[in-house]
Each structure stands twice: as C-alpha cells, then as structure tokens.
N, C-alpha and C. Protein backbone atom coordinates (compact mmCIF):
# COMPACT_ATOMS: atom_id res chain seq x y z
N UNK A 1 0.84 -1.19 0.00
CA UNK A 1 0.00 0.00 0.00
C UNK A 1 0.88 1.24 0.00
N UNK A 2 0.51 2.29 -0.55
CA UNK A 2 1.31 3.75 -0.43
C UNK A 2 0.82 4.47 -0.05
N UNK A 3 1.54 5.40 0.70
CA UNK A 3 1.19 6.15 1.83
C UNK A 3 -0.55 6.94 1.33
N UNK A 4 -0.39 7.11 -0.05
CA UNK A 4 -1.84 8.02 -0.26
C UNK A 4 -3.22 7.27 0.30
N UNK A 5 -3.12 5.82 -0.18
CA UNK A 5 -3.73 4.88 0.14
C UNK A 5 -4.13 4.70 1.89
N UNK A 6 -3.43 5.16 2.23
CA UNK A 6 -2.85 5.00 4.11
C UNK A 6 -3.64 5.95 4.70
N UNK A 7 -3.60 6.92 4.22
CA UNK A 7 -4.11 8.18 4.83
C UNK A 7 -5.49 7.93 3.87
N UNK A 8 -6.20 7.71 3.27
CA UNK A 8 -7.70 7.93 2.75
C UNK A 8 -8.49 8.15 3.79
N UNK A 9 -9.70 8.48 3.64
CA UNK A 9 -11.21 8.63 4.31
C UNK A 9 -11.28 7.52 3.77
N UNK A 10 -12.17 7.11 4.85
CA UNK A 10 -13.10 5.39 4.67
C UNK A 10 -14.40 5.83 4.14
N UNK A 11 -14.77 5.70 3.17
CA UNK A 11 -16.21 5.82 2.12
C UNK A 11 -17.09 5.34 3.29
N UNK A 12 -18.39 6.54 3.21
CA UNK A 12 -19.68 6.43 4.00
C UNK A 12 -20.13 5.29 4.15
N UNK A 13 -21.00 4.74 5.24
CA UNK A 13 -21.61 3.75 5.50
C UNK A 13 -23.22 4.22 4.50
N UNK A 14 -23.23 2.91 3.79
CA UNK A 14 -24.84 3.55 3.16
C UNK A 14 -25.69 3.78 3.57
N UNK A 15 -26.40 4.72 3.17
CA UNK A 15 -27.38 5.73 3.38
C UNK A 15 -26.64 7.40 4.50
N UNK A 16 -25.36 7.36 4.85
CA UNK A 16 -24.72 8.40 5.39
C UNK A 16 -24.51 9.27 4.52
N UNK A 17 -24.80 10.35 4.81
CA UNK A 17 -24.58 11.85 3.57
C UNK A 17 -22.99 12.03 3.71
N UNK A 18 -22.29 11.68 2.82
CA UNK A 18 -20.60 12.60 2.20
C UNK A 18 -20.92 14.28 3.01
N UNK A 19 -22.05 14.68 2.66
CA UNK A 19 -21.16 16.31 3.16
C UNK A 19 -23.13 16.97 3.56
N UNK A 20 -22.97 18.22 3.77
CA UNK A 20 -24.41 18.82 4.44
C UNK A 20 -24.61 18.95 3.01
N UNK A 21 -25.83 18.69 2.86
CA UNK A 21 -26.14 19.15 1.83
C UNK A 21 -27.22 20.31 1.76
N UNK A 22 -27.50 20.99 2.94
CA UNK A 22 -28.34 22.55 3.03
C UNK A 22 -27.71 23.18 3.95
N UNK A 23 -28.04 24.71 3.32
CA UNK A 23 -27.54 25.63 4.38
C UNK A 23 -28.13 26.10 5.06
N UNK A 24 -29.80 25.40 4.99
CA UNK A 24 -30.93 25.62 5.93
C UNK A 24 -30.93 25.21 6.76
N UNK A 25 -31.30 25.55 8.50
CA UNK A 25 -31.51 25.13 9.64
C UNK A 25 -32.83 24.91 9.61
N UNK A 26 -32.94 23.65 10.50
CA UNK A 26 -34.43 23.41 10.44
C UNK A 26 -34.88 22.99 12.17
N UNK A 27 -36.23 23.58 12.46
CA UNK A 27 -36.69 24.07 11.35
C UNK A 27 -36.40 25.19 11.22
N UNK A 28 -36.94 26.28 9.82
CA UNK A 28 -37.09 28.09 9.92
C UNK A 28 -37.97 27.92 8.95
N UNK A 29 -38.64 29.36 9.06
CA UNK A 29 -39.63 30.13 8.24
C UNK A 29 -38.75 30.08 7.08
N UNK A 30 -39.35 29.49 5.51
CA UNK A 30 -39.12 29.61 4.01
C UNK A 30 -40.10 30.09 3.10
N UNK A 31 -40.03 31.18 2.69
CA UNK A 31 -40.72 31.62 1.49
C UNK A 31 -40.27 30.97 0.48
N UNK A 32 -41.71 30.61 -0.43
CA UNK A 32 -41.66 30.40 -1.51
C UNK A 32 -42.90 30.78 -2.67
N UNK A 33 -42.18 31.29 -3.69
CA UNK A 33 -42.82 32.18 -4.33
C UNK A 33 -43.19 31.50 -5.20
N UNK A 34 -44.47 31.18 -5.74
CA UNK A 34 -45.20 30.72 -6.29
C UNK A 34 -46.20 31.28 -8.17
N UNK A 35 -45.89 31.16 -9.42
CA UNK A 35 -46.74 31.85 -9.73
C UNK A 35 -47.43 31.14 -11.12
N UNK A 36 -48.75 31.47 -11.31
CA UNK A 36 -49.46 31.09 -12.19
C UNK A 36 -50.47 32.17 -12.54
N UNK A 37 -51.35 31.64 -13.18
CA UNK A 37 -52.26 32.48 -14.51
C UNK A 37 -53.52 32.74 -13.13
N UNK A 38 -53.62 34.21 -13.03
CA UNK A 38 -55.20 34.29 -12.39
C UNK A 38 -56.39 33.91 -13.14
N UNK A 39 -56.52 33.17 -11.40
CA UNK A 39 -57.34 32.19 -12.09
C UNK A 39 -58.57 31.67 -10.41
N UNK A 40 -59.92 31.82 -10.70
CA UNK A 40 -60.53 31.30 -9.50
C UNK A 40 -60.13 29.84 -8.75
N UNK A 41 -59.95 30.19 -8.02
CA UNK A 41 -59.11 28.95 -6.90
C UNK A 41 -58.17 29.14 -6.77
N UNK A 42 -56.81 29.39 -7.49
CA UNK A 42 -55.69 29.36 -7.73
C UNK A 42 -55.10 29.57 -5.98
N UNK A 43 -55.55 30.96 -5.70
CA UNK A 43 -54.87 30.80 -4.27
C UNK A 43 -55.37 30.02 -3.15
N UNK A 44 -56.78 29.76 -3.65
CA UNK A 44 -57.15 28.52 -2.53
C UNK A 44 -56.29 27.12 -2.66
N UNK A 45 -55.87 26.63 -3.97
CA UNK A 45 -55.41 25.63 -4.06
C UNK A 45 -53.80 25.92 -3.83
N UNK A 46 -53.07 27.05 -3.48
CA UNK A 46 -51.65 26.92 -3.15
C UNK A 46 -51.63 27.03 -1.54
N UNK A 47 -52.48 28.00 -0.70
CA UNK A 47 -53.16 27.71 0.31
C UNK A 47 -53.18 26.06 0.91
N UNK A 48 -53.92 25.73 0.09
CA UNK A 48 -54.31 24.05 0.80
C UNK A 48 -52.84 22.93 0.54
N UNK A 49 -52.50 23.35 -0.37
CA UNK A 49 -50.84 22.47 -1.07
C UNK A 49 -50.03 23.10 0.29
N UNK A 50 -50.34 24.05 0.86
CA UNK A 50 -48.95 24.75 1.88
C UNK A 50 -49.59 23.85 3.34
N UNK A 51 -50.68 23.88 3.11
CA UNK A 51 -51.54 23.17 4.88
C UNK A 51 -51.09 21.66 4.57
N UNK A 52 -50.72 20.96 3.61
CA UNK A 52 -50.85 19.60 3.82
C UNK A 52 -49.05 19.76 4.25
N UNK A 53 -47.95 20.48 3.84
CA UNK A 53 -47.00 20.25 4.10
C UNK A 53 -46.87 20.91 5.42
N UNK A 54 -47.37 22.01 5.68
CA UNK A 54 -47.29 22.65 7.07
C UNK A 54 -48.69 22.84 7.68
N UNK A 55 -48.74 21.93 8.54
CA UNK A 55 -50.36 22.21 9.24
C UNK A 55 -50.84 23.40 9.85
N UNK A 56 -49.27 23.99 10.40
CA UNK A 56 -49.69 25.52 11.26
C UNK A 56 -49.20 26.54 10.19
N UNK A 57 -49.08 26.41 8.94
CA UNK A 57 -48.80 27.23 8.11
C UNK A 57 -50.39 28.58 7.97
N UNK A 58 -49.70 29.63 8.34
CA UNK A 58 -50.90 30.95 8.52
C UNK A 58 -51.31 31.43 6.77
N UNK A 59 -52.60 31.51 6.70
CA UNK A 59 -52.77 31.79 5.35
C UNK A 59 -52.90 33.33 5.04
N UNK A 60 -53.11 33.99 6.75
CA UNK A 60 -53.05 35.43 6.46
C UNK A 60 -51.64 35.86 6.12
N UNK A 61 -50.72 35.24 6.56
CA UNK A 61 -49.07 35.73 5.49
C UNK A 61 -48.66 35.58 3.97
N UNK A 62 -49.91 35.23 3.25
CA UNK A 62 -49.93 35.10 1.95
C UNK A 62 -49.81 36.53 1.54
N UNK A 63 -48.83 36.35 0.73
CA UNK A 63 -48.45 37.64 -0.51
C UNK A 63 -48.67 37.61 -1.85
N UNK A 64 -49.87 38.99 -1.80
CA UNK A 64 -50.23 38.78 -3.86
C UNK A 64 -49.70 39.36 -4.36
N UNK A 65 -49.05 39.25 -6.01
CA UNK A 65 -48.82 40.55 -6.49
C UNK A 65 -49.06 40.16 -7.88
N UNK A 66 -49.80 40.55 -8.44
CA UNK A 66 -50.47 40.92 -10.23
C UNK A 66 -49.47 41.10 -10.88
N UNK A 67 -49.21 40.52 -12.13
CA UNK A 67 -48.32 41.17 -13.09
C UNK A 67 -48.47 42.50 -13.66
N UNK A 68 -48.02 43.34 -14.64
CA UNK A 68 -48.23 44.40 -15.22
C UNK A 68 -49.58 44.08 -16.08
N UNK A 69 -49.72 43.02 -16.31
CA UNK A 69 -51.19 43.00 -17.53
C UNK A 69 -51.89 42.15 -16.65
N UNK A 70 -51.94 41.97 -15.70
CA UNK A 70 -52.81 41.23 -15.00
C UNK A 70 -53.41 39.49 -15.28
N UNK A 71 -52.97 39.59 -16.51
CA UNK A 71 -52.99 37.76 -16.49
C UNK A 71 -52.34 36.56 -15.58
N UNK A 72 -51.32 37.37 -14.78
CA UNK A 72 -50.40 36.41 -13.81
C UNK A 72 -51.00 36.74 -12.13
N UNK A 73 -50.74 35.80 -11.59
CA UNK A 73 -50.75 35.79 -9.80
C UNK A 73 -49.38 35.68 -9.36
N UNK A 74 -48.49 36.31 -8.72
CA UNK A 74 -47.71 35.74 -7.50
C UNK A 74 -48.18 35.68 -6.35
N UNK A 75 -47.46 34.48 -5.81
CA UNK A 75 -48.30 33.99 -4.73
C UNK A 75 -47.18 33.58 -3.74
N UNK A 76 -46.72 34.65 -2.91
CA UNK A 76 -45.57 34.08 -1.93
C UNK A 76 -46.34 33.09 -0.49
N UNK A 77 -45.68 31.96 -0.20
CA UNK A 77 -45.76 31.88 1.05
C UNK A 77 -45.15 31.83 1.69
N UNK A 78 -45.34 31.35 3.23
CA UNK A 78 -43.62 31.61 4.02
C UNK A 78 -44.32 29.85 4.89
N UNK A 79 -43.62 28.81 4.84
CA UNK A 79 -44.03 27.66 5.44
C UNK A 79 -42.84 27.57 6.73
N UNK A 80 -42.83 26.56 7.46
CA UNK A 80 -42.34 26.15 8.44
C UNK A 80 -41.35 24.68 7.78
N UNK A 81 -40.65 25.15 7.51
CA UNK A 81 -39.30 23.92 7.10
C UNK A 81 -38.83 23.20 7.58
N UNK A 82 -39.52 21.58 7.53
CA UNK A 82 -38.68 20.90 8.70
C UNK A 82 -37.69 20.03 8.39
N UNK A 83 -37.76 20.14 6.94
CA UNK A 83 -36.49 19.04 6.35
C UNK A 83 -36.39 19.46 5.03
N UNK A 84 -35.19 18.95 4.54
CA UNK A 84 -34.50 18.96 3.13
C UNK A 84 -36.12 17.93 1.94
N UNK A 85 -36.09 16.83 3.04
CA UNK A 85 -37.16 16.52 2.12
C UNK A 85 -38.83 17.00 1.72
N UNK A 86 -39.04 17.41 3.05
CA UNK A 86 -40.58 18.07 2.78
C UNK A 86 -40.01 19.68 2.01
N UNK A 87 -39.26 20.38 1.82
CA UNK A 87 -39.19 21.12 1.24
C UNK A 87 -38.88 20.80 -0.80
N UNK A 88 -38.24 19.36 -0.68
CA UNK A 88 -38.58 19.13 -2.01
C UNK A 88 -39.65 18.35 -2.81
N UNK A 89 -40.65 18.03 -1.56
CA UNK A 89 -41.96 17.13 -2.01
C UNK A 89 -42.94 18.33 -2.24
N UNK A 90 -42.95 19.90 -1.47
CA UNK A 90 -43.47 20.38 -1.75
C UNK A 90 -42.98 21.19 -2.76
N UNK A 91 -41.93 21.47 -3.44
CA UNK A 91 -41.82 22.24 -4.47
C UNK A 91 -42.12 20.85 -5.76
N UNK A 92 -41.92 20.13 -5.09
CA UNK A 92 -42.71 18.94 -6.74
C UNK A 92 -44.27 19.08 -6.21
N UNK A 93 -44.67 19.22 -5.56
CA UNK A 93 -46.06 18.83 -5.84
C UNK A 93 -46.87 20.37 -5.99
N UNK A 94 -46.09 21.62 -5.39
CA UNK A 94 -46.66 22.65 -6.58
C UNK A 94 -46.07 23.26 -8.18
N UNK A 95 -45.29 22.01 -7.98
CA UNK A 95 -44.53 22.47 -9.60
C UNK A 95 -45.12 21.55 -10.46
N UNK A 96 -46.00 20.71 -10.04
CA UNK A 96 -46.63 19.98 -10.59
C UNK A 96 -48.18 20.01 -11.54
N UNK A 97 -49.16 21.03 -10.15
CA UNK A 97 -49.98 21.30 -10.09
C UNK A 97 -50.18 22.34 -11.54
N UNK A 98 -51.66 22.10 -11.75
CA UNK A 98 -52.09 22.49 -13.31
C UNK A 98 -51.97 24.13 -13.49
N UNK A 99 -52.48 24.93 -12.23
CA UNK A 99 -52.73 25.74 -12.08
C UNK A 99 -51.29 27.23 -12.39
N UNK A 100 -50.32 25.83 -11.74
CA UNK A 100 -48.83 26.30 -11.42
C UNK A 100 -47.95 26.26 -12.84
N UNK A 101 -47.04 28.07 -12.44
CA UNK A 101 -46.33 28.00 -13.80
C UNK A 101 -44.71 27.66 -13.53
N UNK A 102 -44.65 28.43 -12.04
CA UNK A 102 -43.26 28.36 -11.78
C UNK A 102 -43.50 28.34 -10.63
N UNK A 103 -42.35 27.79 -9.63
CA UNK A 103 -41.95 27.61 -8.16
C UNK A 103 -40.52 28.44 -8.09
N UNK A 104 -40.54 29.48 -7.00
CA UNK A 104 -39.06 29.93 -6.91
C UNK A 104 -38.85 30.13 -5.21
C-alpha cells in the first residue's frame, strides 16, 4: 500500500450523507414564491398544497402581487421547514400542479 492509500477517508456507511447538503436550519420560516395564470381557486389551491405540508402554516401571510397585464398571480408563502425533504416534495407537488407556472 502507499502512503496516499494510508491516509484515505473510509467511504460512508450507506445511506450516510458525504457532506451537508443545506444551508438551511431546520426548522425556519421559508418563502416560496409561487406563480401562475389568475385564475378562481388558484390561491385557494396553493393555500391548501402549503396546509398539507405545514399544518400551522398561517394563510393570512400570503403575498399577492399581479403582473403588469394582469394575467399572472404571485403567490408568496412563508411555510415552516422541517427538512430537506418536505421542502422538495413540496416544491414537486406545486410544480406539478395544473394551475402552477413556476416555483421559486
């Protein structure tokens, strides 16, 4: 064996993460800005997509803002982040949604 060999890191046990992979603490308050075509329901249904991932998520902290021609909604919310993964089940399941144009 040579010395490079000697000195290595021993490769993760599987399922152990190599390195952090967020620079988010969890949990914290995350906005995420949301936007699609106004449209009736639209904010009821990003509303209800934010309650199934955060149950105490407040719907009075919802932020609107109209495009210049008014065909668009932004739709900020601010959820309660409790992991790397519910933060990427919920950006797939409103990036998914019919209503939805973009997730940021």
């Amino acid at each position: 064996m040579s010395a490079d060999t000697d000195n290595a890191t021993p490769p993760n046990p599987p399922g152990a993460e190599a390195r952090k992979d967020s620079l988010i603490e969890y949990p914290s308050l995350f906005p995420i800005k949301v936007m699609g075509i106004k449209a009736e329901g639209y904010v009821q249904a990003i509303t209800h997509i934010a309650h199934q991932f955060d149950p105490t998520f407040d719907a009075s902290t919802i932020e609107l803002r109209e495009s210049k021609g008014g065909k668009y909604l932004g739709v900020t919310i601010t959820v309660t982040a409790t992991s790397r993964e519910q933060l990427d089940e919920l950006y797939r399941t409103l990036s998914t949604h019919p209503m939805v144009k973009v997730v940021l």
